[in-house]
Protein backbone atom coordinates (compact mmCIF):
# COMPACT_ATOMS: atom_id res chain seq x y z
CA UNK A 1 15.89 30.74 -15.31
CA UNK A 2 15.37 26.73 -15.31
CA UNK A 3 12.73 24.91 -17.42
CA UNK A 4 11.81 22.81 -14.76
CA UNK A 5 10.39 23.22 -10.98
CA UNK A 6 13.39 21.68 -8.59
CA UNK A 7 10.38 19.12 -7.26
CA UNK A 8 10.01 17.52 -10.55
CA UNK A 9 13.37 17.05 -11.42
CA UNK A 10 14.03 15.26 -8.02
CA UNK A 11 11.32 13.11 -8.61
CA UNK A 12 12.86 9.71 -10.67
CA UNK A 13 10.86 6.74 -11.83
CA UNK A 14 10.46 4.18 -9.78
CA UNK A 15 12.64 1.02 -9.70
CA UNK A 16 9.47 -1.16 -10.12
CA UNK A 17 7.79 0.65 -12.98
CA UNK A 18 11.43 0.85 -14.98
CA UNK A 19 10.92 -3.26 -14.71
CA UNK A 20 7.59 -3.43 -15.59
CA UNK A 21 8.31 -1.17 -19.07
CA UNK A 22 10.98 -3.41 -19.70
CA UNK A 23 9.31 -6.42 -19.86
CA UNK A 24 7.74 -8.25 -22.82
CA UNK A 25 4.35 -9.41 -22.85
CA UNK A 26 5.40 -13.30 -22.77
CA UNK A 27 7.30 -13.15 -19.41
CA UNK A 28 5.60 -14.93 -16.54
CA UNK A 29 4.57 -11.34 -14.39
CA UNK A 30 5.26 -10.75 -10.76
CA UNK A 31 5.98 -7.49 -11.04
CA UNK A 32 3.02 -4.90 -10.14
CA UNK A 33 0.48 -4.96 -7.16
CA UNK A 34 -2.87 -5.77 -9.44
CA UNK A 35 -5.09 -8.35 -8.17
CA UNK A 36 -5.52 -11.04 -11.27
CA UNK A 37 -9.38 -10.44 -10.60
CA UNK A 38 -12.34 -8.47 -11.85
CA UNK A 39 -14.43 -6.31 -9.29
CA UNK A 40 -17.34 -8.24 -8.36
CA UNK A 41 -20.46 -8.24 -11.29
CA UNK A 42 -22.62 -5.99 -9.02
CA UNK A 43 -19.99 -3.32 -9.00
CA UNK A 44 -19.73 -3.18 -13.26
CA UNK A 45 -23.70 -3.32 -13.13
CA UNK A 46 -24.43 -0.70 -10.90
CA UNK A 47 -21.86 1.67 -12.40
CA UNK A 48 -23.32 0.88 -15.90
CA UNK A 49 -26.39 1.77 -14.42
CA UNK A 50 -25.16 4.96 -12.58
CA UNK A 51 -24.27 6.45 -15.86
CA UNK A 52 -27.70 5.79 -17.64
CA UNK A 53 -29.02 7.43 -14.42
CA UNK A 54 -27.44 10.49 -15.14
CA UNK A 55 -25.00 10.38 -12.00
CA UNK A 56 -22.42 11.43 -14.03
CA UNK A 57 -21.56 14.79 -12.13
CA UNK A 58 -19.49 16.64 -9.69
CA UNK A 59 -20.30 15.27 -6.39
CA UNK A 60 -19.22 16.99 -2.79
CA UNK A 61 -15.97 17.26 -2.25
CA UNK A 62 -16.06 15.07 0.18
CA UNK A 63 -18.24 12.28 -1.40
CA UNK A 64 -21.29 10.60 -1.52
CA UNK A 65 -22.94 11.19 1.94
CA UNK A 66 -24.63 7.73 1.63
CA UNK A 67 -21.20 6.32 0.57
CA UNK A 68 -19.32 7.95 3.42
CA UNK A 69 -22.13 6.59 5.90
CA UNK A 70 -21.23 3.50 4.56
CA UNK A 71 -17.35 3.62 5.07
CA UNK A 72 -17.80 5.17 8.40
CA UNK A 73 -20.08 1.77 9.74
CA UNK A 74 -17.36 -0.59 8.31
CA UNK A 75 -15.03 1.02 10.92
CA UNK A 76 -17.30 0.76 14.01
CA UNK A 77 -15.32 -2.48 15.12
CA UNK A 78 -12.24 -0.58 15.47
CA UNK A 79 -14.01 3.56 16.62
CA UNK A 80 -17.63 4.00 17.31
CA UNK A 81 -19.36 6.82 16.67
CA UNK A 82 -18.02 7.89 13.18
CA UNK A 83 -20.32 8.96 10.22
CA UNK A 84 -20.24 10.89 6.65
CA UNK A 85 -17.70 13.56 8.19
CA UNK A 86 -15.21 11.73 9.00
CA UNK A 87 -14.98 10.10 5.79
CA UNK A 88 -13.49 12.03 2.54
CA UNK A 89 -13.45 9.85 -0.68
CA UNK A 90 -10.35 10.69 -2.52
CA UNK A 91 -9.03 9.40 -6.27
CA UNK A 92 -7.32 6.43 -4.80
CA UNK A 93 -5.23 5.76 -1.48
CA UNK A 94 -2.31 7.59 -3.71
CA UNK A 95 -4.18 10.51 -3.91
CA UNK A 96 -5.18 10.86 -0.40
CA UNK A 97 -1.64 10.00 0.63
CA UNK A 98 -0.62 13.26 -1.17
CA UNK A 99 -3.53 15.14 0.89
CA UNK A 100 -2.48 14.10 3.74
CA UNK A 101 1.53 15.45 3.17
CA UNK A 102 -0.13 18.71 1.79
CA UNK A 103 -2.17 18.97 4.65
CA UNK A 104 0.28 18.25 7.72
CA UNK A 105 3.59 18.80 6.58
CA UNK A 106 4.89 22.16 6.23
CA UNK A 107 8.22 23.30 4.63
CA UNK A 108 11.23 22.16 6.20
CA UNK A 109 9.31 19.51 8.41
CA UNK A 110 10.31 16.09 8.67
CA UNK A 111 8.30 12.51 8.58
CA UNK A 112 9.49 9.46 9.30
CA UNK A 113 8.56 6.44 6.74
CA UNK A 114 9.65 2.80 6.88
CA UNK A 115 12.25 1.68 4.56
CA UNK A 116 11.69 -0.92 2.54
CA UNK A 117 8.70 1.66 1.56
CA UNK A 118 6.15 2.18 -1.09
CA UNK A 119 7.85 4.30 -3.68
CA UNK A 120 5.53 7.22 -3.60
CA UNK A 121 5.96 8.36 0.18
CA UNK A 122 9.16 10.05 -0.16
CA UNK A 123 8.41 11.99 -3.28
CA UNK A 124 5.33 12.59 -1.82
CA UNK A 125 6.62 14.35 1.55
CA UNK A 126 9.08 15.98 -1.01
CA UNK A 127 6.27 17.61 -3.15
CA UNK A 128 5.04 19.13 0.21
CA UNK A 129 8.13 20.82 0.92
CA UNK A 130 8.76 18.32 3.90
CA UNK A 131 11.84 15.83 3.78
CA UNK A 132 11.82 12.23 5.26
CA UNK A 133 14.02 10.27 6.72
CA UNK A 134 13.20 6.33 6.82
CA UNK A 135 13.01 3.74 9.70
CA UNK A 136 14.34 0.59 9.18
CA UNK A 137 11.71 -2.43 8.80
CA UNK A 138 14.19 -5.13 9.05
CA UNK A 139 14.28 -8.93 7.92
CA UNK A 140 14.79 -10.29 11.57
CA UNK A 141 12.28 -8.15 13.22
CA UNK A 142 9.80 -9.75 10.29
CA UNK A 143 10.31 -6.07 9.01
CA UNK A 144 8.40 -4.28 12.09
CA UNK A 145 9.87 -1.34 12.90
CA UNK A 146 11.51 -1.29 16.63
CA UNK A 147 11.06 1.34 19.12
CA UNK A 148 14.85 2.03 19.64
CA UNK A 149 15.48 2.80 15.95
CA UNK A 150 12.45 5.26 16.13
CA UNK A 151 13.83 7.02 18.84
CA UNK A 152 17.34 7.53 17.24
CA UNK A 153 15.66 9.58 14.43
CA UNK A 154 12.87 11.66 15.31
CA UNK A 155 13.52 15.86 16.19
CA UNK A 156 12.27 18.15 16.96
CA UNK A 157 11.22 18.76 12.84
CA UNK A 158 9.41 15.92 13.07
CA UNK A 159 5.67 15.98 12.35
CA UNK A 160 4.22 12.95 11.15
CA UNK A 161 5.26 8.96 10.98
CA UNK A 162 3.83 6.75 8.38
CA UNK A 163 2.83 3.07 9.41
CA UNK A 164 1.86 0.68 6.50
CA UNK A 165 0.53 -2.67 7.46
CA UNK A 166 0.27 -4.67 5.88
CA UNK A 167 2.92 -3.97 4.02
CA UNK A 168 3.80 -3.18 0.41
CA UNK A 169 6.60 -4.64 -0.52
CA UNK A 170 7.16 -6.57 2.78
CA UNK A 171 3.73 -8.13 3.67
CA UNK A 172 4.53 -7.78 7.40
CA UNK A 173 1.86 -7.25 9.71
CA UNK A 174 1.46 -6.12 13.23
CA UNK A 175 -0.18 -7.63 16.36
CA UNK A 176 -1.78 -5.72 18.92
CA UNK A 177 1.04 -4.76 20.90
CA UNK A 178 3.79 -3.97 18.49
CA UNK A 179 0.69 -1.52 16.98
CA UNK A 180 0.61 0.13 20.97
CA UNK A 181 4.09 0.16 20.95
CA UNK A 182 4.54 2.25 17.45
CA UNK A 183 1.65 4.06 19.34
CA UNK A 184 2.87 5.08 22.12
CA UNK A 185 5.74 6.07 20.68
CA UNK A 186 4.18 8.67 18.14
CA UNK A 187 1.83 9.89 21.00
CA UNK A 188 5.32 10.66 23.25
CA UNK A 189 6.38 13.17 20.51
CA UNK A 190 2.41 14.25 19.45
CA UNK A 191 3.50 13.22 16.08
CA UNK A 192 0.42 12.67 13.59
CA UNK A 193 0.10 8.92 12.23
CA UNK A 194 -0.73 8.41 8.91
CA UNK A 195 -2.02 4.59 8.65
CA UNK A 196 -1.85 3.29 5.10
CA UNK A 197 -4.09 -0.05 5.17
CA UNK A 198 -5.29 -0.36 2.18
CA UNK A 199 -4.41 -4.26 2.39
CA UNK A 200 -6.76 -4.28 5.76
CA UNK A 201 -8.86 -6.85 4.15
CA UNK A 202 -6.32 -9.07 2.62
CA UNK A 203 -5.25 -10.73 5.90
CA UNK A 204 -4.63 -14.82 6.21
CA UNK A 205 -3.95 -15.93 9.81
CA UNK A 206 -5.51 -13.50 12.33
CA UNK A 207 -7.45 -10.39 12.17
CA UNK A 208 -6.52 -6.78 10.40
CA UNK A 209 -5.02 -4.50 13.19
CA UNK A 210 -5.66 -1.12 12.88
CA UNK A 211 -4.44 2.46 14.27
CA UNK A 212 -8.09 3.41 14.03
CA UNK A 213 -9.66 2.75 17.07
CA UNK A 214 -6.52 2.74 19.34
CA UNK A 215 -6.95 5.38 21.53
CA UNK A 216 -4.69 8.20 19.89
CA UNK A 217 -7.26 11.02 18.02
CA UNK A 218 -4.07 12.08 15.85
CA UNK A 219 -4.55 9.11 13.58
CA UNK A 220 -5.84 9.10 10.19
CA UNK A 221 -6.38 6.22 7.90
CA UNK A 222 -5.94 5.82 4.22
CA UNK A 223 -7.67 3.08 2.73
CA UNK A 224 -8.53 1.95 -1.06
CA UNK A 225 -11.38 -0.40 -2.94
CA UNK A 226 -8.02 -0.91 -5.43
CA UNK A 227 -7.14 -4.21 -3.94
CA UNK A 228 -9.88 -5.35 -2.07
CA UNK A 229 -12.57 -5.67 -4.52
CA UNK A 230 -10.04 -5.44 -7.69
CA UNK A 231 -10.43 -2.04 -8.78
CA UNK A 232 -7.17 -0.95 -9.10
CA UNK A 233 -8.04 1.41 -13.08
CA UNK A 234 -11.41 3.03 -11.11
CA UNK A 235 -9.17 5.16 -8.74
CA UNK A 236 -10.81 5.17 -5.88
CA UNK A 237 -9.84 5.50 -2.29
CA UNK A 238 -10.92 7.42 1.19
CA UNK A 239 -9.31 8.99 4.20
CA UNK A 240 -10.94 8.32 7.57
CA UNK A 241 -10.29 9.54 10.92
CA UNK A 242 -12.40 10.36 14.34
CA UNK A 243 -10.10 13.58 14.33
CA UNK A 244 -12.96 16.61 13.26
CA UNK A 245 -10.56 19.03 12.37
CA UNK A 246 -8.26 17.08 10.49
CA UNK A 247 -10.80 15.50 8.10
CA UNK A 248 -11.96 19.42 7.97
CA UNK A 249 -8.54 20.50 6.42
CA UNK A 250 -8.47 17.03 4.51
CA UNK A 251 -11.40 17.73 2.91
CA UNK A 252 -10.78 21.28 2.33
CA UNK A 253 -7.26 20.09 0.36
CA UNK A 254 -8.87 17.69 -1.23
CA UNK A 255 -10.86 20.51 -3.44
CA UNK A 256 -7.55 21.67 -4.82
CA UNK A 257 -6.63 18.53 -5.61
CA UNK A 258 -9.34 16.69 -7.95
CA UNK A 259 -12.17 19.24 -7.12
CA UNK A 260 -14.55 15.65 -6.00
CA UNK A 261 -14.40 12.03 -7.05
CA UNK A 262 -15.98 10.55 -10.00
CA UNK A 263 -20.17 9.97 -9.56
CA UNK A 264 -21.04 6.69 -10.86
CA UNK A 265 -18.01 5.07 -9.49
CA UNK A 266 -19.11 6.43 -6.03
CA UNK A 267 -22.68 4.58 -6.75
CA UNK A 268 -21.31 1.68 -8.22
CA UNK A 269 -18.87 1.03 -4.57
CA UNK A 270 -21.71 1.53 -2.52
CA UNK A 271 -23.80 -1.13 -4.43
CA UNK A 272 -20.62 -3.50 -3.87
CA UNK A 273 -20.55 -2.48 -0.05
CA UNK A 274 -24.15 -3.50 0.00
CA UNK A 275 -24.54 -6.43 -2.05
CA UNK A 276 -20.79 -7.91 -1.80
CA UNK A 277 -19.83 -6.65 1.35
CA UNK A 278 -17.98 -10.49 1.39
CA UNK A 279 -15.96 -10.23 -1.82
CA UNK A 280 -12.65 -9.36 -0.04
CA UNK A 281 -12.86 -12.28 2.28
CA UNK A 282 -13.16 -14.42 -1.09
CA UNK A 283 -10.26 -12.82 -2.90
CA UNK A 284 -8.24 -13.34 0.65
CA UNK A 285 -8.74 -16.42 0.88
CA UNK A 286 -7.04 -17.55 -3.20
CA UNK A 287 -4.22 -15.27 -2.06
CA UNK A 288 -3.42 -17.17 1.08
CA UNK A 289 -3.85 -20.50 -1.32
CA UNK A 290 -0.68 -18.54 -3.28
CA UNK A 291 1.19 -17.07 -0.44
CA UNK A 292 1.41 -20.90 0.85
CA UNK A 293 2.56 -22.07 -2.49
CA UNK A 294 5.10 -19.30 -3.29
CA UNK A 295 6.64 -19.13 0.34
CA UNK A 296 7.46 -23.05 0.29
CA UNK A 297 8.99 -23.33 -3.64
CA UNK A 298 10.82 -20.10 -2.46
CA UNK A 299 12.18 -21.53 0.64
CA UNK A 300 13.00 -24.84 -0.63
CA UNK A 301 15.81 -23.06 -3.51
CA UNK A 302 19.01 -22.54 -2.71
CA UNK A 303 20.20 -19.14 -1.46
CA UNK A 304 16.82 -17.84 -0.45
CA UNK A 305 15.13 -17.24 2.80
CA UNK A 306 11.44 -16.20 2.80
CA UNK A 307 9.02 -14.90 5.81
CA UNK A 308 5.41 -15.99 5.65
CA UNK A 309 3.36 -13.00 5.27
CA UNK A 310 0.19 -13.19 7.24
CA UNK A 311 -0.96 -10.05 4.72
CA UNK A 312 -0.77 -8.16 1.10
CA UNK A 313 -0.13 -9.85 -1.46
CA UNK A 314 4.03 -9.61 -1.25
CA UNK A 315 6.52 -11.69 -1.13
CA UNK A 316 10.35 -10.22 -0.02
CA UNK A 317 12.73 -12.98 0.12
CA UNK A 318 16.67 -12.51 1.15
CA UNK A 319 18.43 -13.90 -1.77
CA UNK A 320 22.05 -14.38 -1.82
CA UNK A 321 24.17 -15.05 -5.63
CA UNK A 322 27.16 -13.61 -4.55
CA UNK A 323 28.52 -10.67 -6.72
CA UNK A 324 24.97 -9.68 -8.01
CA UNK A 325 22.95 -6.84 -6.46
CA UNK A 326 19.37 -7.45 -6.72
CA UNK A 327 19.04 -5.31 -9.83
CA UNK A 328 21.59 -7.74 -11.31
CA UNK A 329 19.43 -10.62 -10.33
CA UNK A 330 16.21 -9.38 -11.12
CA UNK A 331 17.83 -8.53 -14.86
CA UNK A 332 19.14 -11.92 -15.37
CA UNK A 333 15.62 -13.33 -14.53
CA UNK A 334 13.89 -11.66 -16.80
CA UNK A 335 15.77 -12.69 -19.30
CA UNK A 336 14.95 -15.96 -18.44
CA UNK A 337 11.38 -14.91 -17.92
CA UNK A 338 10.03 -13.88 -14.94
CA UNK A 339 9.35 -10.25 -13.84
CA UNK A 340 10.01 -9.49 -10.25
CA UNK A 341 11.36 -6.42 -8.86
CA UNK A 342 14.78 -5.54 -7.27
CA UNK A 343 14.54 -5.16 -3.44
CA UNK A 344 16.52 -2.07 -4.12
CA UNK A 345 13.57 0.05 -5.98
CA UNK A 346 12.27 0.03 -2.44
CA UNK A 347 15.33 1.50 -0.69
CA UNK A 348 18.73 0.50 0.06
CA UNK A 349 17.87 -1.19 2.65
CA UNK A 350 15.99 -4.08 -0.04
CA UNK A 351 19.35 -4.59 -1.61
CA UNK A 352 19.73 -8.49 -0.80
CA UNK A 353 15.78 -8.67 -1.67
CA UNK A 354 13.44 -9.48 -4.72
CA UNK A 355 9.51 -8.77 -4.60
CA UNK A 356 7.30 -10.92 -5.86
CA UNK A 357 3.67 -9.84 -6.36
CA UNK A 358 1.60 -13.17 -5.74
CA UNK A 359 -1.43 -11.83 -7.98
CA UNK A 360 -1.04 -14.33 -10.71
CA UNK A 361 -2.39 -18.60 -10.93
CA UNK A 362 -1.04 -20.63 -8.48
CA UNK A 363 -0.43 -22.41 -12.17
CA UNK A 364 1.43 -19.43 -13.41
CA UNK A 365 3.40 -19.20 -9.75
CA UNK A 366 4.15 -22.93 -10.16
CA UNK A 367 5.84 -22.40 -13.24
CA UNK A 368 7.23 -18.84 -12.44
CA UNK A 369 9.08 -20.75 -9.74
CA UNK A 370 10.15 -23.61 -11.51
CA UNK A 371 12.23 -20.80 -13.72
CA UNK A 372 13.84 -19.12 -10.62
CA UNK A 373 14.82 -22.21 -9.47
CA UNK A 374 16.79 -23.23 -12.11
CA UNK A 375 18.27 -19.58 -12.27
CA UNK A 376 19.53 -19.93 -8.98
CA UNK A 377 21.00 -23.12 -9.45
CA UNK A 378 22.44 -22.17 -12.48
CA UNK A 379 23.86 -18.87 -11.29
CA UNK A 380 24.97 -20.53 -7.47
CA UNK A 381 26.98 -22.73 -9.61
């Protein structure tokens, strides 16, 4: 008899958190997704306050009602007519990404996810009992997945297809038709969409676009306050979707799972959605001051072609030193001292790619870049 469940031992670290542990605290860090900033001073009061009020209990499963009333009017320029149930608050967007595998995916189903991906959807589907099989999201479609490639994967196994836009690690976005197109295409083989957009409000040239909304009831939506308003340690995320029976089951799981979110935080986020409802647009706006500055130093080095994002907070240049694989690379610059990941610890199809998490000073980028430059000259050399 093994020690060890077969699920854990297929689940490996990921490529991005090996990096980070290997790094020393004087390297200059674009390695993890953390916004450089502090949640806004309304959200520490009121969650100070919370506690002293005694809201330090279970809650609903589900959440807050006044919280999920909340959530469900942010939406009402995408889908009118949501409220409270449709909304279930979950222990960040990585725990209700888990709900949402438990909930749909059955053993010996399949879902597709892009490749590159965020680390956690594969092991995710695999905890399930599902197995996925990735899309490509490549460099000269500005990594949005086409149609054709979609079509050449899905079976009849097939129950689910994760969209994530914008996109960690790529920072590509969709406009409104590519989103009917991916639409369309899950609605022709009554697949469920699950629409991470947790980045919805960390757009730069033209507005969020959603799957909520769209026209398709088999959508549902996983969002987070982790990057928005720069609470990435509270842990604190939602599902939302106009589909009743889904958010039923969802909320249902969701007891197994972590029983109810914590109470003050809950009070605390709906202070912030009342009092600095504007905060993301603020923290949007310094990240598109760093995009701008990281995409040109990038583009201007030798070896290296860069997109312009129009959202996250990603960067996922090609970059060509022949002989090295990105993991190579991304070694070799932290030894000169910057912290990036390898485009590989986001699939095999990121081998040619680095990441580069723009949540630093445009100071710090300035001289972050200034050290990969002369890396690549050194190494092209």
């Amino acid at each position: 008899m093994g020690d060890f469940s077969d699920r854990a031992l297929r689940i490996q670290p990921t490529g991005v958190r090996k990096m980070f542990d290997l790094a020393g605290d004087d390297v200059i860090s674009f390695g993890l997704g953390e916004p450089d900033f502090q949640p806004p001073p309304i959200a520490i009061e009121a969650f100070h306050q919370a506690m002293l009020d005694g809201k330090n209990k279970y809650t609903t499963t589900a959440g807050l009602p006044a919280l999920r009333e909340k959530i469900a009017a942010s939406w009402a320029s995408y889908q009118t007519g949501l409220d409270a149930s449709n909304v279930c608050i979950t222990m960040s967007g990585t725990n209700a990404l888990l709900n949402l595998f438990l909930t749909l995916v059955n053993p010996g189903d399949n879902v597709l996810l892009p490749e590159p991906y965020f680390p956690l959807y594969g092991p995710d589907v695999s905890i399930a009992g599902g197995s996925a099989t990735y899309y490509p999201c490549q460099f000269e479609h500005e990594f949005i997945p086409q149609v054709s490639d979609l079509e050449a994967l899905v079976d009849d196994r097939t129950v689910a297809i994760l969209y994530n836009f914008p996109s960690n690690p790529t920072g590509g976005t969709l406009d409104t038709q590519q989103r009917d197109e991916l639409l369309a295409f899950a609605r022709k083989h009554n697949l469920w969409i699950i629409s991470d957009e947790v980045y919805d409000r960390i757009v730069f040239d033209g507005p969020h676009v959603s799957f909520m909304g769209a026209g398709y009831e088999r959508v549902l939506v996983v969002n987070s306050f982790s990057k928005t308003f720069a609470m990435t340690g509270w842990r604190m995320g939602y599902i939302i979707s106009e589909n009743a029976e889904a958010m039923h089951q969802v909320i249902k799981m969701q007891y197994y799972i972590a029983a109810c979110s914590n109470d003050a935080m809950q009070h605390a986020i709906l202070a912030t959605m009342e009092q600095a409802s504007d905060y993301p647009e603020m923290v949007a706006a310094e990240f598109k001051q760093r995009r701008n500055l990281i995409v040109e130093r990038l583009n201007a080095m030798p070896g290296v072609e860069c997109h312009k994002p129009q959202g996250a907070i990603y960067v996922f240049p090609k970059v060509t030193v022949p002989g090295m694989t990105s993991q190579e690379l991304a070694m070799v610059l932290l030894n000169d001292g910057v912290l990036c990941s390898p485009g590989s610890a986001f699939g095999p199809s990121g081998e040619g790619h680095l990441r580069f998490a723009y949540t630093i000073s445009q100071a710090d980028i300035s001289r972050g870049m200034d050290i990969v430059e002369a890396t690549l000259n050194r190494l092209l050399k």
